[in-house]
Protein backbone atom coordinates (compact mmCIF):
# COMPACT_ATOMS: atom_id res chain seq x y z
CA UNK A 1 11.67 1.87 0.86
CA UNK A 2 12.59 1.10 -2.78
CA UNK A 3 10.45 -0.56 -5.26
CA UNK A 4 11.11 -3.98 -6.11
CA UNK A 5 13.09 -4.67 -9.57
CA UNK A 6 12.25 -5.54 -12.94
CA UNK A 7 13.31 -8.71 -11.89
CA UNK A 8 11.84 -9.12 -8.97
CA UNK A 9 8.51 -8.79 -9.92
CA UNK A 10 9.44 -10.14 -13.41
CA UNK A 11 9.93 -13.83 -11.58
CA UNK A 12 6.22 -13.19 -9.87
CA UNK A 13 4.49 -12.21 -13.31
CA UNK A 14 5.65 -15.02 -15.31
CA UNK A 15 5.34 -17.55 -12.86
CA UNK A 16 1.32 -15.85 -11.86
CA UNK A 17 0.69 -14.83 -15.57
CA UNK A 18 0.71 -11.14 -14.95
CA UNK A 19 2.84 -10.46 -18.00
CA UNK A 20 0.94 -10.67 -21.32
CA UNK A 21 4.59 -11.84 -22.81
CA UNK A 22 5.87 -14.91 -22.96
CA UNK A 23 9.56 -15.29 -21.75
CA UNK A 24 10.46 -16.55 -25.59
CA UNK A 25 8.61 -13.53 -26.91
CA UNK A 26 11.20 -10.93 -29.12
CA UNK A 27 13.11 -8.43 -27.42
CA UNK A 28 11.00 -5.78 -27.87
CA UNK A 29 7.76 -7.50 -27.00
CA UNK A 30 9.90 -8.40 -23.48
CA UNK A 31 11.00 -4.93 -23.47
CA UNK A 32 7.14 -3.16 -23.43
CA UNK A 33 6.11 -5.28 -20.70
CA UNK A 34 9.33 -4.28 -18.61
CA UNK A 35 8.28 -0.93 -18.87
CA UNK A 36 4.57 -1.00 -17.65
CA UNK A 37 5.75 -3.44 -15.21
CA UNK A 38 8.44 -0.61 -13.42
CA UNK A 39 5.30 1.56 -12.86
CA UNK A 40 2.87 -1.32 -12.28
CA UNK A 41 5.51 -2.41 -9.80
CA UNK A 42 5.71 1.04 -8.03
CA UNK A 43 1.82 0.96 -7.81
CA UNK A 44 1.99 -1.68 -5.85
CA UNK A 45 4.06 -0.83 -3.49
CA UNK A 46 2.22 1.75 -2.98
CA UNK A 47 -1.05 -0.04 -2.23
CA UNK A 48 0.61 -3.07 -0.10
CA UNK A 49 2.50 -0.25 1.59
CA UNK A 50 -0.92 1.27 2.49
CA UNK A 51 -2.71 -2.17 3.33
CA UNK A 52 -0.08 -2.49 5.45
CA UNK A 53 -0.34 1.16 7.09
CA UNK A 54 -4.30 -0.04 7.94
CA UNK A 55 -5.11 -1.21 11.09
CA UNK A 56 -9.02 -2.75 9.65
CA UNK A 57 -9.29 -4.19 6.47
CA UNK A 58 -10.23 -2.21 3.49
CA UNK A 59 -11.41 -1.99 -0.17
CA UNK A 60 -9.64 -1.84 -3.39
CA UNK A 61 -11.31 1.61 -3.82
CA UNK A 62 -9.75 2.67 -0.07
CA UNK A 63 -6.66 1.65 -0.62
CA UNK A 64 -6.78 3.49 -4.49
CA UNK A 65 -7.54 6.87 -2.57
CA UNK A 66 -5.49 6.31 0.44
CA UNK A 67 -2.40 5.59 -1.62
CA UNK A 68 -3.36 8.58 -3.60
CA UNK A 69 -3.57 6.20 -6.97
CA UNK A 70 -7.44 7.07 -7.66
CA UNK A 71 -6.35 10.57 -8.07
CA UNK A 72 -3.95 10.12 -10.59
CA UNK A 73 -6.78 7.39 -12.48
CA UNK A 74 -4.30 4.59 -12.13
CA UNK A 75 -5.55 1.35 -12.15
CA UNK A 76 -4.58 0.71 -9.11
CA UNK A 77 -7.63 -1.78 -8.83
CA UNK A 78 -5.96 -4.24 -11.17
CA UNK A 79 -2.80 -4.38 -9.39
CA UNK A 80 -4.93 -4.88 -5.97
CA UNK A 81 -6.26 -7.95 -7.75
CA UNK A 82 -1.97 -8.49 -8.65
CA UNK A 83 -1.79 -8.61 -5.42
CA UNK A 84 -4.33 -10.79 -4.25
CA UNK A 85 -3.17 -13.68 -6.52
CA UNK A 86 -0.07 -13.03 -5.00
CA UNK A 87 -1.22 -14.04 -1.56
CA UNK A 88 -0.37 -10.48 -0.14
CA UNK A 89 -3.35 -9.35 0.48
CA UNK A 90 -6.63 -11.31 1.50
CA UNK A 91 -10.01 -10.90 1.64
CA UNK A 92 -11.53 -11.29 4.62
CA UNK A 93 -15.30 -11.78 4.21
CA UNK A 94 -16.04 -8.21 5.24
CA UNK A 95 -17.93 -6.07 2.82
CA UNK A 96 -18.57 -2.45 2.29
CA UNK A 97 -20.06 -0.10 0.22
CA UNK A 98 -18.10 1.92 -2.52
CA UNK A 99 -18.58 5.61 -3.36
CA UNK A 100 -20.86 4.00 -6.07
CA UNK A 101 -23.38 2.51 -4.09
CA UNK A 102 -22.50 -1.18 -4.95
CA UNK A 103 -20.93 -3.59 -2.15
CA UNK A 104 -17.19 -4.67 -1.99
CA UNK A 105 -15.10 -6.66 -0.91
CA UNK A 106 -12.18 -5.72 2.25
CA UNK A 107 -8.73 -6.91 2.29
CA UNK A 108 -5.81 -7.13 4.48
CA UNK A 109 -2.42 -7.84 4.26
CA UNK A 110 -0.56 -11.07 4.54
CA UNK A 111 2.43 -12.01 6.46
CA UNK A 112 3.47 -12.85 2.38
CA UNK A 113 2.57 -9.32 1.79
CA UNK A 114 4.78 -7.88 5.08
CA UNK A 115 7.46 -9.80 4.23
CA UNK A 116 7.40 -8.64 0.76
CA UNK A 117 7.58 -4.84 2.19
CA UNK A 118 10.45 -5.60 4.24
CA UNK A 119 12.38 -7.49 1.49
CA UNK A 120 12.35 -3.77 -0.08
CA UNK A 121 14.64 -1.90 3.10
């Protein structure tokens, strides 16, 4: 599977408030965020591609391991909260403990969220 475009998630940014530029903003402000977006993009992918690969719900921190994210100290649990206000994943009142000791929340994936995967083959 590819990752989705610039423009692609571009559309789902602006219209969520994910990117911290306006779409009047100069060139090169518009530029920046196109560039952390590609990788913010690919990240997740990653992570909806691994909610998806889940057969019980699981945490942000989970799915940041699973995906192999955490290793790499990506923030993988902001785009898991992308993704969330994107309606494709969900919580689903299940909570668990983190490697920390303090409770969290599980997620799954939405039928928004599978669809979104297979808009990518």
């Amino acid at each position: 599977m590819s990752p989705m475009t610039y423009s692609e998630w571009s559309a789902i940014g602006h219209s969520n408030g994910w990117l911290d530029v306006r779409q009047s903003d100069s060139s090169t402000s518009v530029e920046g965020a196109k560039d952390v977006t590609i990788r913010a993009g690919s990240q997740r992918t990653k992570l909806l591609e691994t909610y998806a690969s889940c057969v019980y719900s699981i945490t942000d921190e989970v799915a940041g391991v699973l995906s192999g994210l955490a290793e790499k100290k990506a923030g993988y649990w902001k785009r898991c909260s992308e993704l969330r206000r994107a309606g494709y994943i969900e919580p689903t009142g299940e909570m668990r403990e983190s490697s920390t000791g303090s409770m969290q929340q599980c997620c799954r994936i939405t039928e928004a969220g599978r669809q979104a995967l297979a808009s990518l083959s």
